[in-house]
C-alpha atoms as a PDB file:
ATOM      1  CA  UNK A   1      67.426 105.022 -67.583  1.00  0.00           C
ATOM      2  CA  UNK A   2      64.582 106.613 -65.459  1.00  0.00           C
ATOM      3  CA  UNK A   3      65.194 110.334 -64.643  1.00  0.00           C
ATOM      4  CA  UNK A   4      65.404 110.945 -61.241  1.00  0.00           C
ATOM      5  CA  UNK A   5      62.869 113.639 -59.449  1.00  0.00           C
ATOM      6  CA  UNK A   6      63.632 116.494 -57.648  1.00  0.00           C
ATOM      7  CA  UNK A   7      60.590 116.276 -55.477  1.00  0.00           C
ATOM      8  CA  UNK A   8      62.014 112.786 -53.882  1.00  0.00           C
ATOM      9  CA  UNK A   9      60.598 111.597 -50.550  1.00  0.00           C
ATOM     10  CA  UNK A  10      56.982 110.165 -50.757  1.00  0.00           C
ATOM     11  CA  UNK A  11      56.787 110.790 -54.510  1.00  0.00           C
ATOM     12  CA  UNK A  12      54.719 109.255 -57.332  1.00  0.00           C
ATOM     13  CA  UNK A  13      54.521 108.857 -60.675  1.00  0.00           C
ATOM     14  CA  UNK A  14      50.958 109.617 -62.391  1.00  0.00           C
ATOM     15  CA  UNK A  15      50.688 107.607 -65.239  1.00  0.00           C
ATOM     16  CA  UNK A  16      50.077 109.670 -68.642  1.00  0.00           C
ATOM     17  CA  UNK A  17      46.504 107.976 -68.774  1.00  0.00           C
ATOM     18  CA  UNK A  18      45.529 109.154 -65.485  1.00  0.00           C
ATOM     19  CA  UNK A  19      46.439 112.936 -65.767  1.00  0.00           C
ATOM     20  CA  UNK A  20      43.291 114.739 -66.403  1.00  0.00           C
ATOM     21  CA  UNK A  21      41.212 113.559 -63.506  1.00  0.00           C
ATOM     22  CA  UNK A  22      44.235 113.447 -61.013  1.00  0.00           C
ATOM     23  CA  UNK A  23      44.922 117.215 -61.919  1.00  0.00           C
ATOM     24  CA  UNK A  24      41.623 117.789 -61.375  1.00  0.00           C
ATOM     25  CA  UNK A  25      41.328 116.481 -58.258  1.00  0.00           C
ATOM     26  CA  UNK A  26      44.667 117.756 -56.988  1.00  0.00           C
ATOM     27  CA  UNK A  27      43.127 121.527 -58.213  1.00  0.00           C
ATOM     28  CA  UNK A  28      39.830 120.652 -55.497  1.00  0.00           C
ATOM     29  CA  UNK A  29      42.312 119.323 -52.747  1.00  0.00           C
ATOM     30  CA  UNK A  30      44.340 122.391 -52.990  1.00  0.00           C
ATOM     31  CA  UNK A  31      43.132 125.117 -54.405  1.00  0.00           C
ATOM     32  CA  UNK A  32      43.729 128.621 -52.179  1.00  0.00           C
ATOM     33  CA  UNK A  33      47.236 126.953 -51.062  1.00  0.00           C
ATOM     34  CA  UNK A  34      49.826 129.274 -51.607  1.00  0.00           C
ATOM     35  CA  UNK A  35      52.349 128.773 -53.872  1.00  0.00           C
ATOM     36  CA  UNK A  36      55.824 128.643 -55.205  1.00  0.00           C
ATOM     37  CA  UNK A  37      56.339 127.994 -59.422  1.00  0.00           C
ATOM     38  CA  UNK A  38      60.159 127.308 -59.658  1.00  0.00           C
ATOM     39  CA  UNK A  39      61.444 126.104 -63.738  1.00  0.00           C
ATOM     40  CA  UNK A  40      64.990 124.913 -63.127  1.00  0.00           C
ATOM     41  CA  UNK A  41      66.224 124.960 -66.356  1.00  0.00           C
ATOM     42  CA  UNK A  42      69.759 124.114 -67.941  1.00  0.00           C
ATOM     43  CA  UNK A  43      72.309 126.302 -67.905  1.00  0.00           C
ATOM     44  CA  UNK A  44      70.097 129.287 -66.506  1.00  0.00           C
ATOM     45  CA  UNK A  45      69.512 127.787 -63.185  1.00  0.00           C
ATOM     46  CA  UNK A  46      66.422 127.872 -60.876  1.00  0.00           C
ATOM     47  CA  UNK A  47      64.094 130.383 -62.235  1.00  0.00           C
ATOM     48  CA  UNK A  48      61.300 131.195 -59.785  1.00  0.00           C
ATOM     49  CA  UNK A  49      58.455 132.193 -61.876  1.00  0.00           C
ATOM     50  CA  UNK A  50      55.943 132.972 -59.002  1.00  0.00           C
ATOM     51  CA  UNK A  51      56.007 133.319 -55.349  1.00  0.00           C
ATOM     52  CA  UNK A  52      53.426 133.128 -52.911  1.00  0.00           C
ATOM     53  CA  UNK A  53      50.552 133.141 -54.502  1.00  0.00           C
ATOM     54  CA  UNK A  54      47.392 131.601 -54.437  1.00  0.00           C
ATOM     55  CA  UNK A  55      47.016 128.486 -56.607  1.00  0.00           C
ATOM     56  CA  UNK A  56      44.070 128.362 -58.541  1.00  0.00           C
ATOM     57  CA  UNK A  57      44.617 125.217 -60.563  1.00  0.00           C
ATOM     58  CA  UNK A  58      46.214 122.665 -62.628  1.00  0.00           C
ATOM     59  CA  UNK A  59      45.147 120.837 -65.592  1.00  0.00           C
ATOM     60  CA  UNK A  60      46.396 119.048 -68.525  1.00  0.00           C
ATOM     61  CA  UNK A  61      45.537 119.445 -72.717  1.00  0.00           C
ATOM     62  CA  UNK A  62      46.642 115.841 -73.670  1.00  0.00           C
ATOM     63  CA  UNK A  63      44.724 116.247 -76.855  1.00  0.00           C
ATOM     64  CA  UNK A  64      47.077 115.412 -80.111  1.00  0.00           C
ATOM     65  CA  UNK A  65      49.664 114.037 -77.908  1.00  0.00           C
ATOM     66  CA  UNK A  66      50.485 117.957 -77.022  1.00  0.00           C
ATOM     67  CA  UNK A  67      50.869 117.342 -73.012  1.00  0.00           C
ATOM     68  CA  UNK A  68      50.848 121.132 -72.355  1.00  0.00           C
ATOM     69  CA  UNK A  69      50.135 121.507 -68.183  1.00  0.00           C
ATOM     70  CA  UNK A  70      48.435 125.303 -67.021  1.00  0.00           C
ATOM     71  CA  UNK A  71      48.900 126.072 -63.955  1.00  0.00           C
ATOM     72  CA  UNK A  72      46.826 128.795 -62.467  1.00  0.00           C
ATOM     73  CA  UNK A  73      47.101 131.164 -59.531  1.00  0.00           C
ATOM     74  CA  UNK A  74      44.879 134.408 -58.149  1.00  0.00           C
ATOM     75  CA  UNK A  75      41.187 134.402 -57.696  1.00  0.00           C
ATOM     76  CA  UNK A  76      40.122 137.819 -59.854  1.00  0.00           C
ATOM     77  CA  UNK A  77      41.063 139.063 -63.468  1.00  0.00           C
ATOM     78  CA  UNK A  78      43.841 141.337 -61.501  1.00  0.00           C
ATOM     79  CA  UNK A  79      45.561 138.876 -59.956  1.00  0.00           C
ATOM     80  CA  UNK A  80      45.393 135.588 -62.382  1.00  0.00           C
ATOM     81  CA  UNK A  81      48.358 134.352 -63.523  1.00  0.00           C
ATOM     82  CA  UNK A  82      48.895 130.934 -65.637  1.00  0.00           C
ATOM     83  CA  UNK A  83      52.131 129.334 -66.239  1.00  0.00           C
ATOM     84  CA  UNK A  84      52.181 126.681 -69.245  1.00  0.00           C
ATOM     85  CA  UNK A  85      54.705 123.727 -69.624  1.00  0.00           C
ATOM     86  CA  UNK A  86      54.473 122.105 -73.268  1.00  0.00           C
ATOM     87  CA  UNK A  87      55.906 118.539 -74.494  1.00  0.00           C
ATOM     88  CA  UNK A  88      55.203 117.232 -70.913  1.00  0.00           C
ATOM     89  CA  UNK A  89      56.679 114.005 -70.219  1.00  0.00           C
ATOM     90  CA  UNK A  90      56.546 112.892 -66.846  1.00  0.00           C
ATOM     91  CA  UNK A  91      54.464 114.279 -63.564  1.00  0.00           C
ATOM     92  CA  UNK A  92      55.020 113.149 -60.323  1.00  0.00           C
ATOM     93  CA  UNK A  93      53.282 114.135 -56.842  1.00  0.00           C
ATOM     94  CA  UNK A  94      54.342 114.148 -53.134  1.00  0.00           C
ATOM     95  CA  UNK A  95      51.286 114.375 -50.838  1.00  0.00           C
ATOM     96  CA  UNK A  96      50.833 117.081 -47.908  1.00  0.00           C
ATOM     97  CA  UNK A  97      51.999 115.728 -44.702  1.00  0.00           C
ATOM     98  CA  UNK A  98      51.336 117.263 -41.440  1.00  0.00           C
ATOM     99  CA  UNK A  99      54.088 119.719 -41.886  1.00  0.00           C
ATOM    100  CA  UNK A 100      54.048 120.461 -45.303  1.00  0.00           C
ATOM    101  CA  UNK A 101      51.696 121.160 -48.594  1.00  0.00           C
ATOM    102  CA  UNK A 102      51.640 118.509 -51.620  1.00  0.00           C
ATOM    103  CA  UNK A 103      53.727 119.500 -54.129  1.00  0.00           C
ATOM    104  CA  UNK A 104      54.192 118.328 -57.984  1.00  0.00           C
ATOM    105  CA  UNK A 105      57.184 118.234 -60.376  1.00  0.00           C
ATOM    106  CA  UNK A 106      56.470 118.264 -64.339  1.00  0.00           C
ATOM    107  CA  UNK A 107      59.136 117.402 -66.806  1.00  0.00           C
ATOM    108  CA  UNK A 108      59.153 118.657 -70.161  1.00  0.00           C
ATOM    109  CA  UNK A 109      60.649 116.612 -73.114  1.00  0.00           C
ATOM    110  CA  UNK A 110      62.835 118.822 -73.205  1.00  0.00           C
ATOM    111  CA  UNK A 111      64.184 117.957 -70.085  1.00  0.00           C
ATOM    112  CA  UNK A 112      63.358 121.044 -68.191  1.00  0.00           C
ATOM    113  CA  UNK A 113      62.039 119.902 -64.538  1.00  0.00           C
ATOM    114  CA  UNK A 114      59.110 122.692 -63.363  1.00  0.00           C
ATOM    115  CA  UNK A 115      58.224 122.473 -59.945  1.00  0.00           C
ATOM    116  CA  UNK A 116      54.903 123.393 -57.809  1.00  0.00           C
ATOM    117  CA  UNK A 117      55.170 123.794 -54.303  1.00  0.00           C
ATOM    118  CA  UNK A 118      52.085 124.601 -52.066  1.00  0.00           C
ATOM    119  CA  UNK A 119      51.820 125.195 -48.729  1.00  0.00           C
ATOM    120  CA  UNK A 120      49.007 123.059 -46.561  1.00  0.00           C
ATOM    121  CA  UNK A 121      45.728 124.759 -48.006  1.00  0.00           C
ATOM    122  CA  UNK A 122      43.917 125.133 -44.489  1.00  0.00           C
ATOM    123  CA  UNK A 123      46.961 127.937 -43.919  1.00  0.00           C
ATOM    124  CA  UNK A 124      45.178 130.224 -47.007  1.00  0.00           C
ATOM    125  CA  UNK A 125      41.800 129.974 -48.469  1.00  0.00           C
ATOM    126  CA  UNK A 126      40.007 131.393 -51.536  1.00  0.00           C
ATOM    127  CA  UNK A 127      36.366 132.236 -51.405  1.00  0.00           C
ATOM    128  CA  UNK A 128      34.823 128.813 -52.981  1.00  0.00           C
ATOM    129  CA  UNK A 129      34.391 128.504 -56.720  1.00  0.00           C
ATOM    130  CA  UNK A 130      31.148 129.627 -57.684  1.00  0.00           C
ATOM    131  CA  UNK A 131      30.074 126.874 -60.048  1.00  0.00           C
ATOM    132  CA  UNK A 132      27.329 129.167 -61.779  1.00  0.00           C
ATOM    133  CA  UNK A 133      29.228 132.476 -62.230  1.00  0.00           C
ATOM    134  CA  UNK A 134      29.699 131.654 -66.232  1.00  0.00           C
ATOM    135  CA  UNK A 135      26.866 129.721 -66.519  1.00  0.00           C
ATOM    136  CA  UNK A 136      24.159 131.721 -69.222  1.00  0.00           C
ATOM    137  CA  UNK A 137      20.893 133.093 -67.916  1.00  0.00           C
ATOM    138  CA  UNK A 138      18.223 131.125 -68.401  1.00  0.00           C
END
């Protein structure tokens, strides 16, 4: 039996195959968006492991079937923050709408739902990525 999601109306599954660019996409479509990290985990309740902070970006290390997601937030070595999820089973997506930012729900195989909530990204920005800044001198 399928688990339900949390994140319900409008919602997707992304297939395990299509992960890496859909994260990566989702990270250009949203990046500066603030954000809210919440783990709701078994027997502790909802944990909110960040608040309102920038999101910087999501991605995916599928490589020996690990599925670990990092999500990052901040823009500068002060502020970053990154938030792992490991044994990743299932992710699922629910678009921005006029009213609200996109938002993404990753189960672990453990069963422990994580959530990422963002609001609409034209409400924050970052300064854009600078595609160059670790690029060597030539």
């Amino acid at each position: 039996m399928a688990k339900s999601s949390i994140v319900t109306q409008g919602t997707r599954d992304i297939p395990a195959n299509e992960w890496i660019p859909f994260l990566a996409n989702f990270t250009r479509e949203n990046r500066g968006a603030h954000a809210v990290l919440e783990v709701l985990g078994e027997g502790v309740g909802r944990q909110v492991a960040t608040e309102d902070r920038p999101f910087d970006g999501i991605s995916v290390d599928a490589k020996d079937g690990e599925n670990t997601v990092w999500i990052a937030f901040g823009s500068t070595p002060d502020t970053l923050f990154t938030h792992g999820v490991h044994g990743v089973m299932a992710i699922r997506v629910r678009a921005a709408t006029v009213n609200s930012g996109a938002a993404i729900e990753i189960d672990a195989r453990d069963g422990t739902p994580t959530l990422l909530i963002l609001s609409r990204p034209e409400e924050y920005a970052l300064p854009a990525a600078d595609p160059g800044k670790n690029r060597p001198s030539l």
